[in-house]
Protein backbone atom coordinates (compact mmCIF):
# COMPACT_ATOMS: atom_id res chain seq x y z
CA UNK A 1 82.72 99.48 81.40
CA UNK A 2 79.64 100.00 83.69
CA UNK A 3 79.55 100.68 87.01
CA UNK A 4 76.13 98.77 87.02
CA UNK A 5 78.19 95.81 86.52
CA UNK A 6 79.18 95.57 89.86
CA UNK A 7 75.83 95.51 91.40
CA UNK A 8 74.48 92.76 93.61
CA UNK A 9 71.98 92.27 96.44
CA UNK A 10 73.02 91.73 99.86
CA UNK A 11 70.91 90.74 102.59
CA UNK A 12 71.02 93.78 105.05
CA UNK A 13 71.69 90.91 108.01
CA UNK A 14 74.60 90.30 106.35
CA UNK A 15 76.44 93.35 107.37
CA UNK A 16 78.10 92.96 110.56
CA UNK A 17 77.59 95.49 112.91
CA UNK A 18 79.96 94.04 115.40
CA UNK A 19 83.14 92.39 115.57
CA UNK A 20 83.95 88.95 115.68
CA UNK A 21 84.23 87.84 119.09
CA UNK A 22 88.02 88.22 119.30
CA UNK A 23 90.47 88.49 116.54
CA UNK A 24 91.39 85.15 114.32
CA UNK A 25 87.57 83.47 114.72
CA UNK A 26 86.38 84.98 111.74
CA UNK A 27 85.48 82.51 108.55
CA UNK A 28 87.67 82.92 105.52
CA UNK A 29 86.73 82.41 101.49
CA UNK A 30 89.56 81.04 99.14
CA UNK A 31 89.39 81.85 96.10
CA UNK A 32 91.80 80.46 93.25
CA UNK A 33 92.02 83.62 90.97
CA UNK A 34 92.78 81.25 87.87
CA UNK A 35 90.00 78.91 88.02
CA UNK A 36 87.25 80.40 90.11
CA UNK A 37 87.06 77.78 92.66
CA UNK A 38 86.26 78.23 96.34
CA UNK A 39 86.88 76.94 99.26
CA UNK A 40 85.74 77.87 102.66
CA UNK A 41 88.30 78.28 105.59
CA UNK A 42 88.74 80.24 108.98
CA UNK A 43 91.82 82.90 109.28
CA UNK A 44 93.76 80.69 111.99
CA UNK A 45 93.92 78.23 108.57
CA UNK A 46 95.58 81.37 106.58
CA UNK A 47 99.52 80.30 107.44
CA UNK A 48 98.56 76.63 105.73
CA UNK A 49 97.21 78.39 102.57
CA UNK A 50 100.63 80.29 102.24
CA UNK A 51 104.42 78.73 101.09
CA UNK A 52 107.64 79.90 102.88
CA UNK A 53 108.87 82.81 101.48
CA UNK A 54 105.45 84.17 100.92
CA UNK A 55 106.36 88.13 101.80
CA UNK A 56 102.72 89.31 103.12
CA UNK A 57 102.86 92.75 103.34
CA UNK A 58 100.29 95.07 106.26
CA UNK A 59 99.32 98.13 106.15
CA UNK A 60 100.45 99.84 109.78
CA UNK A 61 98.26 103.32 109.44
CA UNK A 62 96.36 103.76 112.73
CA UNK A 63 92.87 105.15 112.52
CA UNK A 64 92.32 108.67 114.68
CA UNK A 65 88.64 109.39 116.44
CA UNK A 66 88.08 111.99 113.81
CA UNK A 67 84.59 112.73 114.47
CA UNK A 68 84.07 115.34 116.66
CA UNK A 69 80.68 116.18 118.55
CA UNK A 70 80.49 119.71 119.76
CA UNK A 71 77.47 122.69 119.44
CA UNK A 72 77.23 125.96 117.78
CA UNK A 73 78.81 129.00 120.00
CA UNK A 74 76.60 131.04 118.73
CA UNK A 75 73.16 129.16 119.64
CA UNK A 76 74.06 125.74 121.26
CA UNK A 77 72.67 123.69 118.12
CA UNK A 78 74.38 120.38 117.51
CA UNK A 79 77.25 119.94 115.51
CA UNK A 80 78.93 116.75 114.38
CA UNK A 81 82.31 117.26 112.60
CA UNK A 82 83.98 114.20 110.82
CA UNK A 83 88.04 115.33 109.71
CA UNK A 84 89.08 114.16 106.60
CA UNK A 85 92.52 115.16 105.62
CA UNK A 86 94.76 118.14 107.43
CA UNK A 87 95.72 120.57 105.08
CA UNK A 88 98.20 122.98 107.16
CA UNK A 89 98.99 123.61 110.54
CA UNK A 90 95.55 124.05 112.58
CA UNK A 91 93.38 123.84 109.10
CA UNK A 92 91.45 120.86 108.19
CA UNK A 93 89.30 119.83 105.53
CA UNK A 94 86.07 118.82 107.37
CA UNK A 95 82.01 117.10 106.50
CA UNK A 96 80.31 119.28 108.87
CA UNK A 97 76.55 118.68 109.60
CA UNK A 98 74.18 120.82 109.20
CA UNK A 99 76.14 122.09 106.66
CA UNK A 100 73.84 124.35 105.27
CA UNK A 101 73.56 126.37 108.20
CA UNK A 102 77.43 126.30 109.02
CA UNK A 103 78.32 129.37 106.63
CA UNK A 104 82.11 130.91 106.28
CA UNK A 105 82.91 132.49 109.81
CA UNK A 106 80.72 130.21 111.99
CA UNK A 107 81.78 128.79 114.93
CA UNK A 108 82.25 125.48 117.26
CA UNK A 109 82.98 124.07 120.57
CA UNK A 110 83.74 120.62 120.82
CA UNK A 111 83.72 120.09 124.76
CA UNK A 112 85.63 117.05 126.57
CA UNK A 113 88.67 116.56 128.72
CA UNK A 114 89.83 120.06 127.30
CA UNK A 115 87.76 121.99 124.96
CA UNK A 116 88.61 122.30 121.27
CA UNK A 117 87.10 125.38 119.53
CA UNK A 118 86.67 125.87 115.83
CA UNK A 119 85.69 128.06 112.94
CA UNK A 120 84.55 127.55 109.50
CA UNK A 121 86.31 129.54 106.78
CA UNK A 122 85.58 128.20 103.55
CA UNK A 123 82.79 126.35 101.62
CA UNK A 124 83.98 123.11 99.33
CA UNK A 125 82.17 120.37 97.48
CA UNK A 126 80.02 117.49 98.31
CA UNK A 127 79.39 119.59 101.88
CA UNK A 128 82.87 119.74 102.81
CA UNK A 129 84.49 122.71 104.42
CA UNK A 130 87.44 124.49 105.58
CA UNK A 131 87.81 124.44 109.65
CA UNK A 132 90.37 126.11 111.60
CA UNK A 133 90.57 124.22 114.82
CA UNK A 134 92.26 125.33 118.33
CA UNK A 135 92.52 125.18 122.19
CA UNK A 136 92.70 127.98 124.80
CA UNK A 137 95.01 125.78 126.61
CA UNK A 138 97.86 125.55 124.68
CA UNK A 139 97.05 121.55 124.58
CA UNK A 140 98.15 119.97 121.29
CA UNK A 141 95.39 119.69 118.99
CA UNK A 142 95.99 115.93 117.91
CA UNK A 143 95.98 115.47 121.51
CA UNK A 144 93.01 116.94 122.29
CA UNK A 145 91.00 115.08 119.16
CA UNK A 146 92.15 111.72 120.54
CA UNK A 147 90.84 112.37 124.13
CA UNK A 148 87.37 113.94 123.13
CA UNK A 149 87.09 112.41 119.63
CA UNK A 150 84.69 109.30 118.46
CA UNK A 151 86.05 106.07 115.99
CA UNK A 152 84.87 107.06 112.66
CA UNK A 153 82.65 103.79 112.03
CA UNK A 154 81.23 103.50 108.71
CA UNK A 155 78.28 104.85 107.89
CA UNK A 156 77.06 101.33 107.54
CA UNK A 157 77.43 100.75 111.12
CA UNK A 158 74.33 102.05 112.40
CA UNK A 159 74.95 102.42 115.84
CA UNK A 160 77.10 105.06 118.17
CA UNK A 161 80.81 103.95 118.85
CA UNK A 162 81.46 102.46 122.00
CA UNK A 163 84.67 102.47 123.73
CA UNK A 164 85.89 99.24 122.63
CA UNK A 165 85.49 100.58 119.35
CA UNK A 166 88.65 102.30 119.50
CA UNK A 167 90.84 98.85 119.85
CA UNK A 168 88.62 96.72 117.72
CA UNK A 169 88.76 99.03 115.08
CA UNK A 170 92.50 98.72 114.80
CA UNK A 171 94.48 96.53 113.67
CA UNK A 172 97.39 95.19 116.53
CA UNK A 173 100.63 96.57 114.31
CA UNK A 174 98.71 100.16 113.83
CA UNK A 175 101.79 102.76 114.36
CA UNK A 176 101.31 105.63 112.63
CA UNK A 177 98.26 107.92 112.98
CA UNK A 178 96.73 109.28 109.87
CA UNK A 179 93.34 107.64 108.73
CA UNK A 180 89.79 108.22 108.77
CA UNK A 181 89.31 104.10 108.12
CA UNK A 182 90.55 101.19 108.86
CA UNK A 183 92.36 98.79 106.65
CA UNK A 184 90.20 96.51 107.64
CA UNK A 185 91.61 93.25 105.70
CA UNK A 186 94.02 93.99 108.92
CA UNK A 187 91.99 93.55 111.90
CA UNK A 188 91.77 89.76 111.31
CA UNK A 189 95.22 89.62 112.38
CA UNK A 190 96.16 88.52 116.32
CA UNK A 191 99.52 88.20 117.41
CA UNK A 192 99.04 83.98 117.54
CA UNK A 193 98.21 84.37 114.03
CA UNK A 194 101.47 86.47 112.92
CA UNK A 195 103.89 84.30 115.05
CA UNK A 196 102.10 80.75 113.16
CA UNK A 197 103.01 82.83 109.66
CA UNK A 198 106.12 83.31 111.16
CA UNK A 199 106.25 79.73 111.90
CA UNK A 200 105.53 79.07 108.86
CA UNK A 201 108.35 80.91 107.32
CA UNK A 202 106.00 83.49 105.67
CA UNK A 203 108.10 86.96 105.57
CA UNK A 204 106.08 89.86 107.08
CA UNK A 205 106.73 93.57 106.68
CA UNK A 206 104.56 96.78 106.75
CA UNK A 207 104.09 99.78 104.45
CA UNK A 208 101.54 103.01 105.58
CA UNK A 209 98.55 104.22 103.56
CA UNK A 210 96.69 106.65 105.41
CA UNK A 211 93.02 105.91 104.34
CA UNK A 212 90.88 108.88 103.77
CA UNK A 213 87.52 109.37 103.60
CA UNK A 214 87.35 108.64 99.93
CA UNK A 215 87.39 104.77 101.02
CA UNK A 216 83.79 105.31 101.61
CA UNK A 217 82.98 107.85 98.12
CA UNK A 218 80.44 106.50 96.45
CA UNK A 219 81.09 105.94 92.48
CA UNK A 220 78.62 108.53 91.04
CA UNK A 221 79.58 108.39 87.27
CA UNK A 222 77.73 105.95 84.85
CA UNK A 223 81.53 104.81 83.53
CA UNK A 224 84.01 103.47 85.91
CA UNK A 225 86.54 104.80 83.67
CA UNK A 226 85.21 108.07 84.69
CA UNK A 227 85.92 108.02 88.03
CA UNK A 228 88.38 109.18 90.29
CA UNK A 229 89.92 108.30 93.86
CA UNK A 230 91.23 110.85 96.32
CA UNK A 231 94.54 111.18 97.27
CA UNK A 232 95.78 109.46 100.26
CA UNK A 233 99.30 109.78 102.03
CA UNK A 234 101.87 106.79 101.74
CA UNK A 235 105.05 106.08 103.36
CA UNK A 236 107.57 102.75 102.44
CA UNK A 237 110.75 102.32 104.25
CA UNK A 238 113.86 101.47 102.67
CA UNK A 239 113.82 98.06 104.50
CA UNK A 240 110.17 97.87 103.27
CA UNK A 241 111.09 98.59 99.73
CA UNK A 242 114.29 96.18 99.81
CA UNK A 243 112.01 93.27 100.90
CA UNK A 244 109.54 93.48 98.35
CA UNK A 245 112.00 94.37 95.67
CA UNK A 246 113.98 91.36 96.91
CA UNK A 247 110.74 89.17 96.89
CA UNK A 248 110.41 90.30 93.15
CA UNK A 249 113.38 89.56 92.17
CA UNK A 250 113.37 85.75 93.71
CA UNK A 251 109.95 85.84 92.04
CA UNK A 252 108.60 84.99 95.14
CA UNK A 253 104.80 85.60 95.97
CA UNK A 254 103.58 89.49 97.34
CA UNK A 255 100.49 89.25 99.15
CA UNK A 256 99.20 92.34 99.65
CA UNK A 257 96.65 92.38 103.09
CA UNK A 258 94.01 94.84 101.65
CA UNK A 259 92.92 97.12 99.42
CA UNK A 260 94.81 99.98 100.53
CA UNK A 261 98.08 98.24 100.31
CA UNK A 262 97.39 96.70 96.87
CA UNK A 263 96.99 100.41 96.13
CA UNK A 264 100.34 101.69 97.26
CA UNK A 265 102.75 99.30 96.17
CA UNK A 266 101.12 99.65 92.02
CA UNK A 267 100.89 103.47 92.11
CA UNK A 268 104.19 103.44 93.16
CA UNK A 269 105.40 100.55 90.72
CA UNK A 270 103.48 102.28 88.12
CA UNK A 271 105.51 105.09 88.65
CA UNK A 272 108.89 103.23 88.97
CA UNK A 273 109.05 101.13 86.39
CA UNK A 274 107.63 98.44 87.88
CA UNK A 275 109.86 98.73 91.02
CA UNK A 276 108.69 99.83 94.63
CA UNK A 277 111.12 102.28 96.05
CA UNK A 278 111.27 103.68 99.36
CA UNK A 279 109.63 107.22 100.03
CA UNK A 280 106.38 109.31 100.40
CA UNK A 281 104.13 110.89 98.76
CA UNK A 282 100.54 111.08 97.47
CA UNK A 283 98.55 107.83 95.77
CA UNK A 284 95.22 108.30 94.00
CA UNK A 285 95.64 105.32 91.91
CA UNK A 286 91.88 103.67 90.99
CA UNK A 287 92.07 100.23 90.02
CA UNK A 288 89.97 98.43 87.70
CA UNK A 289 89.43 95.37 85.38
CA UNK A 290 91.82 95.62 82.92
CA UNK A 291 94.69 97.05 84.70
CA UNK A 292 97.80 95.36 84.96
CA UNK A 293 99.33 94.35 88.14
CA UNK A 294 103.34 94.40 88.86
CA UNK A 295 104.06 93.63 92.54
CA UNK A 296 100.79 91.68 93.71
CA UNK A 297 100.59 88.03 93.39
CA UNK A 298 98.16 87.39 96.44
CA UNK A 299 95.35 89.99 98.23
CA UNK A 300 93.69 88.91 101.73
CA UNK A 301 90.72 91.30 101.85
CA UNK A 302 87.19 91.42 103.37
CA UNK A 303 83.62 91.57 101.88
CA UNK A 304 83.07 95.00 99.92
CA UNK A 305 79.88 96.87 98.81
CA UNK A 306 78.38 96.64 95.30
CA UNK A 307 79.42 99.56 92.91
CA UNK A 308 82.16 100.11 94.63
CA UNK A 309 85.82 100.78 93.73
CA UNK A 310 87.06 98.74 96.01
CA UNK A 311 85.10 95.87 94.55
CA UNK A 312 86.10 96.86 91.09
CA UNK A 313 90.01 96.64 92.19
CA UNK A 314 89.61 92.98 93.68
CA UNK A 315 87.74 91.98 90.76
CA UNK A 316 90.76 93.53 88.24
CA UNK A 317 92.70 90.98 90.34
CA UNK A 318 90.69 87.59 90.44
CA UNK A 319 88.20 88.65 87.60
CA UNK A 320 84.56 90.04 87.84
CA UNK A 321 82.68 86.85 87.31
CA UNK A 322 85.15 85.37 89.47
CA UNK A 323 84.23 87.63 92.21
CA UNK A 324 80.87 88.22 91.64
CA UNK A 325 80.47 84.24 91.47
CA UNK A 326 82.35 83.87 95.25
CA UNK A 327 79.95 87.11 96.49
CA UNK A 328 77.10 84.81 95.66
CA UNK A 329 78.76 81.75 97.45
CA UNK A 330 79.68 84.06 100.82
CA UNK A 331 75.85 85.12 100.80
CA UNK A 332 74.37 81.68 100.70
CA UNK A 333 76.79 80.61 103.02
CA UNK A 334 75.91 83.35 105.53
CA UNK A 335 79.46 85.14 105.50
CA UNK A 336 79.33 88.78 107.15
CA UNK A 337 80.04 91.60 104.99
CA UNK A 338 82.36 94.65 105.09
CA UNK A 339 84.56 96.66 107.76
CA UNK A 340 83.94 94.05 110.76
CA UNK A 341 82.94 90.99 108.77
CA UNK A 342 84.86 88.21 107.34
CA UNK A 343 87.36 87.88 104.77
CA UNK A 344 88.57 86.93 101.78
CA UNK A 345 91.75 85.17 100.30
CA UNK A 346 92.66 85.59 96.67
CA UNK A 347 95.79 83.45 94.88
């Protein structure tokens, strides 16, 4: 299968570089997964699209300002520092810029409310390093990188962060801190719009995937068999497990709200016999036409970019012409693409 396959054009207006006005306006694309057809809807119409006993199950990571803006102690150049998974203690694995000229022993400041220092002790690939951070102070670290760190926005987003950044881009049920990225199927979701599922008698729990920077890796092989996801943290709860396991059982629909839950619950079906069981532990599942699904009968998730594996997984769950097909739709019809666009429904 070719990664090439997966390609289409997208009008660079298209991308939305801001959020919808407030949470619940955004338009939303239905798509019937066994026939192809579309219709187009807004999220406040999402609880009429879904029966009672739907189980619709969120992602609750909560995204960390990860990118860090400091200078060289050595000669006051600029560093930016983007944290991408913590590997022990005060050691993280880092994209530093300019790499090149940040070598094994180099170090940063990273000034703010308190001032976080840092040094670079190892050299990975695709200009990643090793950093060792810490504070004079005694302040906790995670502490400090929330007061003095920026929301990692997509690259896509070409503009700085802003304040508001850091409550738009998060959904209203993020708990536990861990990602780089947000689930961003998620952020649709206001608290009107989970009491009228509620209301509806839709069942509503939440799972963690903490998403990593690999969200954003670019597929660089020819093959999308060839390819390969990062790892990324999960946690399920035994009440978490139970309800999807129970939903299962009563072969009653699992809608998975994005890509990174869709993720979860299969690795950990795939590894269960089919069954999601409570625990944690390490995911690195990649998805793709042709794999076969055992907890998902339902995925709410927004626009994603071509080539991408994220579009690959949705279109292993509707179909690639399917997909493709409603792409082409949401462009004509002016829908706005990726992290803070609009989003799509897939049954």
């Amino acid at each position: 299968m070719q990664v090439r396959d997966f390609d289409f054009d997208l009008p660079s207006e298209l991308i939305a570089q801001e959020p919808s006005s407030e949470r619940g306006a955004s338009r939303l694309l239905f798509l019937d997964r066994d026939t192809g057809a579309v219709a187009h809807e807004t999220i406040v119409a999402l609880p009429t699209l879904l029966r009672p006993n739907d189980l619709l199950v969120l992602n609750n990571t909560r995204v960390f300002p990860a990118r860090l803006i400091g200078h060289r102690a050595s000669s006051g150049g600029v560093v930016e520092c983007l944290l991408i998974r913590h590997v022990e203690s005060d050691v993280w694995e880092a994209l530093v810029h300019p790499g090149q000229r940040l070598k094994p022993g180099a170090r940063v400041v990273f000034d703010g409310a308190h001032t976080l220092h840092g040094e670079i002790l190892e050299r990975r690939f695709h200009g990643r390093r090793l950093l060792r951070l810490w504070t004079n102070d005694a302040a906790p670290i995670d502490d400090v990188v929330d007061a003095i760190g920026h929301m990692p926005l997509p690259p896509y987003i070409r503009r700085e962060d802003r304040h508001d950044d850091r409550e738009r881009y998060q959904t209203i049920f993020a708990r536990s801190r861990g990602s780089v990225a947000a689930p961003t199927a998620g952020l649709h979701f206001s608290r009107a719009l989970l009491a009228a599922c509620a209301a509806r008698g839709v069942q509503v729990v939440e799972i963690t995937l903490h998403v990593g920077y690999g969200t954003f890796q670019p597929v660089r092989v020819e093959r999308v068999e060839d390819h390969r996801l990062e790892p990324e943290r999960y946690e399920i709860s035994r009440s978490a497990a139970d309800a999807i396991t129970a939903a299962l059982d009563e072969r009653r629909r699992v809608i998975a709200v994005g890509t990174t839950t869709t993720r979860t619950l299969e690795a950990v079906a795939l590894e269960n016999e089919g069954r999601v069981v409570p625990g944690a532990g390490w995911a690195d599942l990649f998805i793709y036409p042709g794999f076969r699904f055992r907890v998902i009968t339902g995925l709410m998730t927004n626009f994603h970019l071509p080539r991408s594996s994220l579009l690959m997984l949705v279109s292993a769950f509707a179909g690639r012409e399917h997909v493709l097909a409603a792409y082409r739709r949401a462009i004509d019809e002016r829908y706005r693409f990726y992290s803070y666009g609009d989003a799509m429904l897939v049954l």
